[in-house]
Protein backbone atom coordinates (compact mmCIF):
# COMPACT_ATOMS: atom_id res chain seq x y z
CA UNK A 1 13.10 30.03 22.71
CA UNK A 2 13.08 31.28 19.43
CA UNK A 3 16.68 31.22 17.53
CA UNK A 4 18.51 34.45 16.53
CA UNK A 5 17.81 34.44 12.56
CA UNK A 6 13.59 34.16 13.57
CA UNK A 7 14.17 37.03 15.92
CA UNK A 8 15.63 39.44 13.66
CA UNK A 9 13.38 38.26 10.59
CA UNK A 10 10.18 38.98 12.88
CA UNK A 11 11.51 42.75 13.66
CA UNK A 12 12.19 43.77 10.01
CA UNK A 13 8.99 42.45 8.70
CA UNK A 14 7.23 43.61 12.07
CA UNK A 15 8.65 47.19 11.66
CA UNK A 16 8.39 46.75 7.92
CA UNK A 17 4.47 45.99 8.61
CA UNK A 18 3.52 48.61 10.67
CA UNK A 19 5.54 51.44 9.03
CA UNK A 20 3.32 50.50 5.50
CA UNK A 21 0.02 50.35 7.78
CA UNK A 22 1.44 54.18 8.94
CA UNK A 23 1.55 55.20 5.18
CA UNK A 24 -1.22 53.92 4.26
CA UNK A 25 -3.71 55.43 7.02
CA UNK A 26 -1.60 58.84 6.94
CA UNK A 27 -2.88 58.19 3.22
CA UNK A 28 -5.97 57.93 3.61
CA UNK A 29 -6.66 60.69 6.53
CA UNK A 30 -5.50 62.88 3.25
CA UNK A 31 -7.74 61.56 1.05
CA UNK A 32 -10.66 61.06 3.07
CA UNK A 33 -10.41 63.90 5.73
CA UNK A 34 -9.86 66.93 4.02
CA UNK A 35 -6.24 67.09 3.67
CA UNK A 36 -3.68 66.12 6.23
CA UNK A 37 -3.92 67.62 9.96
CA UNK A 38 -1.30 67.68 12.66
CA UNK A 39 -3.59 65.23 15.10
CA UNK A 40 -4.23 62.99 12.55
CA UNK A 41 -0.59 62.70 12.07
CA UNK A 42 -0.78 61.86 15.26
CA UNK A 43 -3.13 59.69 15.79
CA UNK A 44 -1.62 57.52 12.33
CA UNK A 45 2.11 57.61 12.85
CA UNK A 46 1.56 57.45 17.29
CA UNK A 47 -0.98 54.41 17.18
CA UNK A 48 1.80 52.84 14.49
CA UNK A 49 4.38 52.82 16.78
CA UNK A 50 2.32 51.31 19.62
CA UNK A 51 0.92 48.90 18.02
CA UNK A 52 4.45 47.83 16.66
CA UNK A 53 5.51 47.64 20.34
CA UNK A 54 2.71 45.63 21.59
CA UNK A 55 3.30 43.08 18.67
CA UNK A 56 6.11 42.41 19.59
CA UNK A 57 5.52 41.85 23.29
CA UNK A 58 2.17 39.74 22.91
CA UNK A 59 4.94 37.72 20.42
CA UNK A 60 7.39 37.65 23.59
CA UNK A 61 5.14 37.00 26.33
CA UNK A 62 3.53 33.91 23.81
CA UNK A 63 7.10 32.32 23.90
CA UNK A 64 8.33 32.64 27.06
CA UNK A 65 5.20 31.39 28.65
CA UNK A 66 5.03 28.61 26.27
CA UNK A 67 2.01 29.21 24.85
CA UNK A 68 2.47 26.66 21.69
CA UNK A 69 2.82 23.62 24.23
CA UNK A 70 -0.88 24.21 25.19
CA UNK A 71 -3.68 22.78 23.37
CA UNK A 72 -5.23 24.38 20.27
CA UNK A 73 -8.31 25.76 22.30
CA UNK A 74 -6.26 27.71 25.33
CA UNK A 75 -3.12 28.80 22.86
CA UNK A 76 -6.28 30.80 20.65
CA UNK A 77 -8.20 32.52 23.76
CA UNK A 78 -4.23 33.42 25.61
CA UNK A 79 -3.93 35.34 22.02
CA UNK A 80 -7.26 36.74 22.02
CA UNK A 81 -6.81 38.35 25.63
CA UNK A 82 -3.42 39.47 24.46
CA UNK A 83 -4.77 41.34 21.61
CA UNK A 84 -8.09 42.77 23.06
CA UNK A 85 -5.80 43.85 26.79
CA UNK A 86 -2.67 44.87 23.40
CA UNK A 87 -5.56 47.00 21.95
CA UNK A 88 -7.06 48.71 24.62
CA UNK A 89 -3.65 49.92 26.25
CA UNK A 90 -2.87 51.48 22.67
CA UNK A 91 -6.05 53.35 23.27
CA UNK A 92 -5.54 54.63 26.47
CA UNK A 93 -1.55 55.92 25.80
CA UNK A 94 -2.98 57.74 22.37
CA UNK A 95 -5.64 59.17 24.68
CA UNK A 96 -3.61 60.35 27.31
CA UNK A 97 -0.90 61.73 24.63
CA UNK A 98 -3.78 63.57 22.00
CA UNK A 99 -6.29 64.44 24.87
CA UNK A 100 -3.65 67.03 26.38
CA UNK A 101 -1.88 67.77 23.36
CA UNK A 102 -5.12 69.04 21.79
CA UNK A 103 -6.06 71.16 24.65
CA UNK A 104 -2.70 72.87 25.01
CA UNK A 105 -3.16 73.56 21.29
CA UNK A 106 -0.20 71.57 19.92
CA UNK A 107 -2.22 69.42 17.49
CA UNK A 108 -5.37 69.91 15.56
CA UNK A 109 -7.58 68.89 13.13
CA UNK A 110 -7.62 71.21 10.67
CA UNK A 111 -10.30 73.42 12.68
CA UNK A 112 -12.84 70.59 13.45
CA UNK A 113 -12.93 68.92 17.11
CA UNK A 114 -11.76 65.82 18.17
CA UNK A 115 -14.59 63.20 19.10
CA UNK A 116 -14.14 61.58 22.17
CA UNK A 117 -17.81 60.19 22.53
CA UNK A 118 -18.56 56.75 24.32
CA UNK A 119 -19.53 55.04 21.11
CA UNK A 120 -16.38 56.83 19.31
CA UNK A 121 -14.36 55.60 21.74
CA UNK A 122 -15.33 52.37 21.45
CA UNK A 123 -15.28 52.14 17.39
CA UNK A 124 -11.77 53.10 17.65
CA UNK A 125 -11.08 50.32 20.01
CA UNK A 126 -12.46 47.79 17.96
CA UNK A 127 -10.63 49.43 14.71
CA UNK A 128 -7.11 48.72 16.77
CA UNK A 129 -8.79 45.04 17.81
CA UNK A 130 -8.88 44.46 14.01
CA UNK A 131 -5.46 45.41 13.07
CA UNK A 132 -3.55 43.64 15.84
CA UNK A 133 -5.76 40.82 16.07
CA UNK A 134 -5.12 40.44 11.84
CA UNK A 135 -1.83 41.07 12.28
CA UNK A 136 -1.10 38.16 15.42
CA UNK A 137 -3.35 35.86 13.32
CA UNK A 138 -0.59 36.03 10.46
CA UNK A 139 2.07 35.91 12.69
CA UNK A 140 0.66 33.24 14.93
CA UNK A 141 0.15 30.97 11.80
CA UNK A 142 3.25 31.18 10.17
CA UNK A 143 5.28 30.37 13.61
CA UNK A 144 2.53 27.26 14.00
CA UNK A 145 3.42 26.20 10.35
CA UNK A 146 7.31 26.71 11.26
CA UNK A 147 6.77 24.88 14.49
CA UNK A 148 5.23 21.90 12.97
CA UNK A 149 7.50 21.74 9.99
CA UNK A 150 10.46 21.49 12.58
CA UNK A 151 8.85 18.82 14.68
CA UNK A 152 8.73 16.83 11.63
CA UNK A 153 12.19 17.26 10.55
CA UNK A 154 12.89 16.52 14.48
CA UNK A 155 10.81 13.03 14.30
CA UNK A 156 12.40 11.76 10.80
CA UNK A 157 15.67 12.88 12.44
CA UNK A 158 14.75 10.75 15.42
CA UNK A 159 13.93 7.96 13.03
CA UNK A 160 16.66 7.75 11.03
CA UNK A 161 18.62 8.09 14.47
CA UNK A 162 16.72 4.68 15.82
CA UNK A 163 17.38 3.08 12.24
CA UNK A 164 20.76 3.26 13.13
CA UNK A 165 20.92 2.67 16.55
CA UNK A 166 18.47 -1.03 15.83
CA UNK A 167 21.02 -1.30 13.19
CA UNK A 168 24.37 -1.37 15.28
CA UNK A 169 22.37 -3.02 18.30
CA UNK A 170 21.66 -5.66 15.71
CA UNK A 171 25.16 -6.14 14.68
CA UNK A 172 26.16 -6.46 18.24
CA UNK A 173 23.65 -9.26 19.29
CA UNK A 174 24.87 -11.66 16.29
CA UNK A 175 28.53 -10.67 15.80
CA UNK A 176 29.40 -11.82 19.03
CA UNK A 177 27.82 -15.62 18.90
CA UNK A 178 29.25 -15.63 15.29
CA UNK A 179 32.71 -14.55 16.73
CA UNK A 180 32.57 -16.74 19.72
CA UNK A 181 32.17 -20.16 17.30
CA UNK A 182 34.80 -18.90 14.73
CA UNK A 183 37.59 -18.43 17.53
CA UNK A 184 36.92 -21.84 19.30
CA UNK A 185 36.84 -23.72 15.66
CA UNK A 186 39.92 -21.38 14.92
CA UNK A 187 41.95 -22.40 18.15
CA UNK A 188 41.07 -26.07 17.39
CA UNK A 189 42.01 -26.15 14.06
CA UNK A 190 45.64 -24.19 14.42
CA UNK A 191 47.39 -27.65 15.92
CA UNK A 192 44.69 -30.34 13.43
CA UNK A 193 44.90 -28.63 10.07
CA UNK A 194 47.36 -24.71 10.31
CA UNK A 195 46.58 -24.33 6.08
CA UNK A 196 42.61 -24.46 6.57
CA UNK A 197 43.00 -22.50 9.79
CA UNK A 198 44.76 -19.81 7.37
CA UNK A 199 42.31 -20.00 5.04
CA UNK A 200 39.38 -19.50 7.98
CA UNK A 201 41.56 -16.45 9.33
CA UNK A 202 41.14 -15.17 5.83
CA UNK A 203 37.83 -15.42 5.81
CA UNK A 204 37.03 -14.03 9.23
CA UNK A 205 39.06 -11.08 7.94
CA UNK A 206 37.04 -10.32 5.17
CA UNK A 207 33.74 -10.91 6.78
CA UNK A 208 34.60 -8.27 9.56
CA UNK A 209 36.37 -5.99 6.99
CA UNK A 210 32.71 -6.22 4.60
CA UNK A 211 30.72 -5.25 8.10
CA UNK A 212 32.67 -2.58 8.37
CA UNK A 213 32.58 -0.82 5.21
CA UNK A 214 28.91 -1.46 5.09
CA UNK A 215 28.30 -0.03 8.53
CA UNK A 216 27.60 3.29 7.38
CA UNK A 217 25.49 2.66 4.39
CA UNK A 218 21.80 2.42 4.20
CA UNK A 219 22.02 0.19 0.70
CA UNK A 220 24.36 -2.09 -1.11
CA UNK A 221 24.65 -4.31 -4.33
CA UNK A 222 22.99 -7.72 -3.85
CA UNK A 223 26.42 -8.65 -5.09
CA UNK A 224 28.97 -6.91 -2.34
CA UNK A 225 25.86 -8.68 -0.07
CA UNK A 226 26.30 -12.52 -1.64
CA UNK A 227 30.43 -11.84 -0.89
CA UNK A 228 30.02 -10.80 2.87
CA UNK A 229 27.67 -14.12 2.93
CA UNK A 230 29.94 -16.44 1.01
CA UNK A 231 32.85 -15.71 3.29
CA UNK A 232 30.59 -15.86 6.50
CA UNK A 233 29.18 -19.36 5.25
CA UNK A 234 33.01 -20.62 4.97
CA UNK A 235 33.77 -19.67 8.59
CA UNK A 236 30.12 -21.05 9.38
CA UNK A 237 31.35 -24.50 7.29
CA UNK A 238 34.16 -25.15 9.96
CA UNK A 239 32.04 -25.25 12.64
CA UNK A 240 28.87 -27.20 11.09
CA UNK A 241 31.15 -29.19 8.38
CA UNK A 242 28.82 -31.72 6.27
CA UNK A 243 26.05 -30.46 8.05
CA UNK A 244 25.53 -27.36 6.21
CA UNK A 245 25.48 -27.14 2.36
CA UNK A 246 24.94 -24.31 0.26
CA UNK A 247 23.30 -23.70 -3.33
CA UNK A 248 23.44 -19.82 -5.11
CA UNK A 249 21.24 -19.03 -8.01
CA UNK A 250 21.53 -15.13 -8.49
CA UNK A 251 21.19 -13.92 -11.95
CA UNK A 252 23.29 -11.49 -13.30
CA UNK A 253 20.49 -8.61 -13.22
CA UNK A 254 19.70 -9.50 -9.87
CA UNK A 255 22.79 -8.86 -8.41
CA UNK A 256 23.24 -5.77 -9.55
CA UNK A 257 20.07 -4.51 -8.02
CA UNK A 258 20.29 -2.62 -4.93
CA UNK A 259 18.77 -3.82 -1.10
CA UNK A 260 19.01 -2.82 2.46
CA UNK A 261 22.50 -3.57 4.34
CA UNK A 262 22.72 -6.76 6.42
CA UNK A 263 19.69 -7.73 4.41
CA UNK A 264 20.88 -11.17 2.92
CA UNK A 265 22.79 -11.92 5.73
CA UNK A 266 19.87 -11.53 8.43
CA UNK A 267 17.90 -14.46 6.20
CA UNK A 268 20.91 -16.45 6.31
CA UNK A 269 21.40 -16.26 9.91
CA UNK A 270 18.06 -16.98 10.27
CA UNK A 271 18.44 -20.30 7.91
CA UNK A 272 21.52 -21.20 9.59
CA UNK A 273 19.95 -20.83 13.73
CA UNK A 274 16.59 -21.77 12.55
CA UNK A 275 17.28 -24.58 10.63
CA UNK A 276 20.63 -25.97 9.90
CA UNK A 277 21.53 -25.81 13.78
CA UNK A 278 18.50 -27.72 14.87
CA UNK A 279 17.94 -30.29 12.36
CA UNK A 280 19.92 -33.41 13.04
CA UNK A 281 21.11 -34.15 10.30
CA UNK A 282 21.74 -30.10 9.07
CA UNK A 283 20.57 -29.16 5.39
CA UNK A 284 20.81 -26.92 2.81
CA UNK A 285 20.77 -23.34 2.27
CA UNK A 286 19.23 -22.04 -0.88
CA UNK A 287 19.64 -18.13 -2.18
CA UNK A 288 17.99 -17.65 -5.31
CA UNK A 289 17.15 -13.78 -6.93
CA UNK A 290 15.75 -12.75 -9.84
CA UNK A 291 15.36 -9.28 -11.27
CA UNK A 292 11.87 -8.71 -13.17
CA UNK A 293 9.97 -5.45 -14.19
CA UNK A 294 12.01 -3.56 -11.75
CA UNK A 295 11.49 -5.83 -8.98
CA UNK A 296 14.07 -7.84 -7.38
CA UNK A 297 12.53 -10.98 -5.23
CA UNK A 298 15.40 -12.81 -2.77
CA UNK A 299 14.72 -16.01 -1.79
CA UNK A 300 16.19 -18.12 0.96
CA UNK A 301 14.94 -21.30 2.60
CA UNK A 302 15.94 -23.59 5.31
CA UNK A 303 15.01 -27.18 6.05
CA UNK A 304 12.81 -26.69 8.74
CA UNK A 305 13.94 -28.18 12.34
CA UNK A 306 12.52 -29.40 14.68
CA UNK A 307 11.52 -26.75 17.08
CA UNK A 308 10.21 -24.25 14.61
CA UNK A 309 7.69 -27.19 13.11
CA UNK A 310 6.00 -27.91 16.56
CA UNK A 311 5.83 -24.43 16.27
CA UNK A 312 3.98 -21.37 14.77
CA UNK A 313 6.50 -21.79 11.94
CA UNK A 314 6.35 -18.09 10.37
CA UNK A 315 7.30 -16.74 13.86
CA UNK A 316 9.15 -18.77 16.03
CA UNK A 317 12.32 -17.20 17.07
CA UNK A 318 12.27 -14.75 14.34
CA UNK A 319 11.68 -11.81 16.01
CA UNK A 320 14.00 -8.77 16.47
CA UNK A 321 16.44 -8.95 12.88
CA UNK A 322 13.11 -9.76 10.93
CA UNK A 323 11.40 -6.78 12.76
CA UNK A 324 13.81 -4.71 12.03
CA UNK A 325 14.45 -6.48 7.93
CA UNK A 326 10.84 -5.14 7.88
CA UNK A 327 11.27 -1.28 8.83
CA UNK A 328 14.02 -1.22 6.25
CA UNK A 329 12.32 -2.37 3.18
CA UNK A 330 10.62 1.45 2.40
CA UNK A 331 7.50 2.21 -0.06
CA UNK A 332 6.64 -0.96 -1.73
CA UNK A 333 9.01 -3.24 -0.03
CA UNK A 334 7.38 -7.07 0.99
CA UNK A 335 8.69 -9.32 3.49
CA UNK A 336 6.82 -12.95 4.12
CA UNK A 337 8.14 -15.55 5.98
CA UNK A 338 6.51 -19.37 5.14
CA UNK A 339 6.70 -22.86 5.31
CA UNK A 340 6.35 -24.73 2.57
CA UNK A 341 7.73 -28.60 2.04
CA UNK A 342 9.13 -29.45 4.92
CA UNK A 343 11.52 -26.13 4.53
CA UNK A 344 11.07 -22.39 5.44
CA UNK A 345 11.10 -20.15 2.47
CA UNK A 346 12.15 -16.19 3.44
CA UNK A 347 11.31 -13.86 0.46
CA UNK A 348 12.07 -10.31 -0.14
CA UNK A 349 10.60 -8.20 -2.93
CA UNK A 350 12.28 -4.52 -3.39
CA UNK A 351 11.18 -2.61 -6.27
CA UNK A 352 13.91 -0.66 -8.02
CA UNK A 353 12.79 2.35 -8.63
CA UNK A 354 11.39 5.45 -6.65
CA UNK A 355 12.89 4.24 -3.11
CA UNK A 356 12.52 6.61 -0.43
């Protein structure tokens, strides 16, 4: 159902329409016809108003039958009917007001006879065909033009809306493994060694404190990113100990450029489930940026284990965060996931400038 403000809009310009078409043919009868008559008055000012109501109920009838959930073909021959059935009543309730008005003598035409031929008749039906079928046509197109501008609004809102539902559902499938492993290393490490467990609680803290200021942005610095994933990597040191080493190479440029939230720390996870967890004998994680020409590229690789290189090695088991990596990266974003050297390289290029 239409809204309130459409409502009133279409009955100003509706009765602003058809009081100009009045004008104009009471014009015109005086320029045309000999000066102005009392059933020409008539006939301009009564097939006005008529016409004005049975705008406005074809326009009624269309939306409460739902005419603009049909297909193209039966939405344009329901309007056609409406207007041809719309035009013909008009003709009949001027004829049975001038017929009798004219014979009792209370309207003439200036001493000349109305004609009521057949072929009259029917030119003056057709005449009232044109003008309502012109004036639906308009009003038909704008509301189809309104209508589709509003389902697109309606389908980037319900993007944006699964954006940020993948988002949190993301969130919620890692944080809890990453939480489960950081409590168990905590609780064993409160009796062995109370000064690094501090240190660990500090660093949980900050990693859940980073999530949760970044949980409502779309975008952040590469360098708030490389903090969340620096204190994320020291709780993720307790639990893998020698086994997981890390080298940063971020220029200064670089981390000052701007990139989707969670971003970085999706490729680490990635390097640390996908590679330090299943190799042996663990490995290094690399992160390396550099910011050229407007471009920032992010690198991380992973020593590749042992599952992912029996494996298609550019898809195994990284599915759902590098699926979703991917619908974040907007207009002129690149993702690519590849082996190379016995380790898995992960690199993201973001340009800049003109992000959507």
């Amino acid at each position: 159902m239409p809204d309130s403000t459409s409502t009133l809009r279409f009955w100003l310009i509706n009765t602003l329409g058809w009081a100009l078409f009045c004008a104009l043919s009471l014009a015109m009868t005086s320029a045309f016809g000999g000066g102005t008559s009392s059933g020409g008055t008539l006939i301009s000012v009564g097939l006005g108003v008529l016409l004005w109501g049975i705008s406005a109920g074809v326009r009624a009838l269309a939306l409460r039958r739902g005419w603009w959930q049909r297909e193209f073909g039966a939405l344009v021959l329901r309007l056609a009917l409406a207007v041809l059935l719309g035009a013909l009543l008009a003709q009949l309730l001027l004829t049975a007001v001038l017929q009798p008005a004219l014979a009792l003598g209370w309207v003439d035409f200036g001493g000349r006879a109305g004609d009521f031929r057949p072929v009259a008749r029917l030119a003056y039906l057709l005449n009232t065909v044109l003008l309502l079928g012109l004036w639906t046509a308009l009003w038909a197109g704008l509301h189809g033009l309104r209508q589709a501008r509003h389902a697109e609004l309606e389908r980037l809102r319900a993007e944006a809306q699964r954006s940020a539902l993948e988002r949190d559902a993301l969130r919620a499938r890692l944080n809890p493994h990453f939480m489960f492993n950081a409590l168990n290393n905590l609780r064993a490490l409160i009796l062995e060694d109370p000064e690094r467990a501090r240190q660990m609680v500090t660093d949980l803290s900050r990693t859940l404190r980073h999530a949760l200021e970044h949980a409502r942005n779309e975008e952040a610095l590469l360098a708030d990113e490389l903090a969340v994933v620096r204190d994320y990597l020291a709780v993720e040191a307790v639990h893998y100990e020698q086994r997981l080493q890390l080298h940063i190479d971020v220029s200064d440029e670089a981390a000052q450029a701007r990139l989707p939230v969670m971003a970085l720390q999706l490729l680490v996870e990635n390097a640390i489930k996908h590679g330090i967890a299943v190799c042996p004998g663990g490995g290094e994680v690399r992160i390396s940026a550099q910011c050229r020409d407007g471009l920032l590229r992010l690198q991380v690789d992973n020593p590749l284990g042992v599952a992912t290189a029996g494996a298609d090695a550019t898809t195994a088991g990284h599915g759902v965060g590098l699926a979703y990596l991917r619908s974040q990266l907007g207009r002129g974003g690149r993702f690519h996931l590849q082996p190379l050297d016995g380790r898995m390289q992960a690199v993201l290029e973001i340009p800049q400038c003109a992000r959507p």
